[in-house]
Protein backbone atom coordinates (compact mmCIF):
# COMPACT_ATOMS: atom_id res chain seq x y z
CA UNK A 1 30.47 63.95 -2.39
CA UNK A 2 30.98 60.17 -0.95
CA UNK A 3 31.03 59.07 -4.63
CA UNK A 4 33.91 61.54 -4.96
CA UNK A 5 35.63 60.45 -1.83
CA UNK A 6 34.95 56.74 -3.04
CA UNK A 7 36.04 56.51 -6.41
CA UNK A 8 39.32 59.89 -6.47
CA UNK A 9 40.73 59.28 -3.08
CA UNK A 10 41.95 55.66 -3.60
CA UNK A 11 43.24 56.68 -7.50
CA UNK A 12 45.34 59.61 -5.68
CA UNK A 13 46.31 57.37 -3.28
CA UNK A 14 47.79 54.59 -6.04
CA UNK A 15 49.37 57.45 -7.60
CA UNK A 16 51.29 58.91 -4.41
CA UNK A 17 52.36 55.38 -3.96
CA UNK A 18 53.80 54.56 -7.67
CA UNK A 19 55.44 57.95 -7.35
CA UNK A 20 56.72 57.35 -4.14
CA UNK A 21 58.16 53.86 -5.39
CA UNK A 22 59.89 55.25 -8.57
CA UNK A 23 61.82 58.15 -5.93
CA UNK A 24 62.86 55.21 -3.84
CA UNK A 25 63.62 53.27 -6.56
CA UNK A 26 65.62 55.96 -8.13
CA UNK A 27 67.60 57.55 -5.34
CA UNK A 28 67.81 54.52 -2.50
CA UNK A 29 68.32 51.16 -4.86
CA UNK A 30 69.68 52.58 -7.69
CA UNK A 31 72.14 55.51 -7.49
CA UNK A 32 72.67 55.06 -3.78
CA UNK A 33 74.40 51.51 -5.16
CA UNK A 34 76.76 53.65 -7.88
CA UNK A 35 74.67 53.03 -10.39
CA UNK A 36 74.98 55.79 -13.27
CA UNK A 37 72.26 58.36 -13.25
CA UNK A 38 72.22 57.75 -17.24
CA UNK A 39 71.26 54.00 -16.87
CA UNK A 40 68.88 54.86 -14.25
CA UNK A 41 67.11 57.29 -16.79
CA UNK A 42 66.70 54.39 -19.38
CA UNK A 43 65.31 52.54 -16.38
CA UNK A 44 62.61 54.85 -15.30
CA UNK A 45 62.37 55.11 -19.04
CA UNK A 46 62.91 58.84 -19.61
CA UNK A 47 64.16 60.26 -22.93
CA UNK A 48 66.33 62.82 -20.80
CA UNK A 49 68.49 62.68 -17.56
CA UNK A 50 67.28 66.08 -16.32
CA UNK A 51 63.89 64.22 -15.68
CA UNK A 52 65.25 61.57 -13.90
CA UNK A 53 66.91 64.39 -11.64
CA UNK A 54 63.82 65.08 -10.49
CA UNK A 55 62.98 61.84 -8.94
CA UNK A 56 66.98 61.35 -7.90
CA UNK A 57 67.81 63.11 -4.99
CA UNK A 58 72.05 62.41 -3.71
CA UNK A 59 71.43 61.24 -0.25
CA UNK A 60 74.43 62.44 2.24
CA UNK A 61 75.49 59.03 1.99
CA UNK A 62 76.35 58.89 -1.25
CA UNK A 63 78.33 62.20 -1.38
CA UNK A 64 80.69 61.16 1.22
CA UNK A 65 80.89 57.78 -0.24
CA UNK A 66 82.24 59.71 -3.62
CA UNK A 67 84.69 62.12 -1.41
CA UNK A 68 86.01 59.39 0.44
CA UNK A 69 87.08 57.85 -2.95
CA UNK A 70 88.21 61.41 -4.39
CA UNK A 71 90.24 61.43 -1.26
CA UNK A 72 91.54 57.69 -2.11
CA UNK A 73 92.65 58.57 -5.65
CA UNK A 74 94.20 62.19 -4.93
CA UNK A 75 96.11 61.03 -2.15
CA UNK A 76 99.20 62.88 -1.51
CA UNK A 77 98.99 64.71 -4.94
CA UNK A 78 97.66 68.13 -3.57
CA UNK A 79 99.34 67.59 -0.08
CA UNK A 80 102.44 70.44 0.83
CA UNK A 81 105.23 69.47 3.20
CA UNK A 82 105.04 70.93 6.72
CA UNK A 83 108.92 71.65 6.49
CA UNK A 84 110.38 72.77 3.77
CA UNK A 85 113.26 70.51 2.49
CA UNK A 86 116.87 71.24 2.49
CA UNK A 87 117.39 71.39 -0.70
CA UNK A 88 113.97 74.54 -1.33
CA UNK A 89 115.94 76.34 1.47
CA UNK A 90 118.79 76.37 -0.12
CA UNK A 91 117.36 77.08 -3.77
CA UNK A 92 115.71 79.58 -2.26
CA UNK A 93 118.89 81.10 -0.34
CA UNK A 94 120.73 81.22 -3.92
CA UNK A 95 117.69 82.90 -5.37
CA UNK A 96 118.22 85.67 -2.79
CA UNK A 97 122.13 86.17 -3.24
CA UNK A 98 121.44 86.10 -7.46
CA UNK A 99 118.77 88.68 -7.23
CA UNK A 100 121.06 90.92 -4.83
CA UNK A 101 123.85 90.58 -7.23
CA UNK A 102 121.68 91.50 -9.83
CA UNK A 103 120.22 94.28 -8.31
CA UNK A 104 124.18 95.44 -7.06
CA UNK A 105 125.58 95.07 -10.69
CA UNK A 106 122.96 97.02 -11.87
CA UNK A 107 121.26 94.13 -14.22
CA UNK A 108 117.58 94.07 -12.28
């Protein structure tokens, strides 16, 4: 049994740690710098990214790092005025009076 202990324990032990170093590797130097999980396949030298998803996990860090710049770049685009503008009022207010003179004249 101490043979066991002696000569196992300390070549589980190596492997925990290379594994360990390869996650940290993978998720904290690598992707949590932006760079792509494809290169950081070829780095870890797997054949195919879905491997390399096992040892990358996103850290909260990184997502808000990537909304922040969705934010950044969508600025504006998707944003709707609190007021509506003079001008939608008053489109709207002839869309009203042309769909009642439809309806009147017998047309809708």
């Amino acid at each position: 049994m101490l043979r066991f202990i002696v000569t196992c324990l300390p070549t589980a032990a190596l492997w925990v740690l290379f594994h360990c170093g390869r996650h940290t590797f993978a998720t904290t130097i690598t992707l949590g710098n932006g760079v792509p999980i494809e290169t950081v396949s070829k780095m870890l030298g797997h054949t195919n990214v879905r491997t390399t998803q096992i040892y990358a996990r996103i850290t909260d860090q990184k997502i808000n790092v990537d909304m922040e710049s969705l934010a950044a770049k969508l600025n504006g685009i998707f944003t709707a005025p609190l007021t509506p503008s003079k001008e939608s009022v008053r489109r709207e207010q002839h869309q009203r009076e042309v769909q009642k003179f439809a309806v009147a004249a017998g047309l809708a």
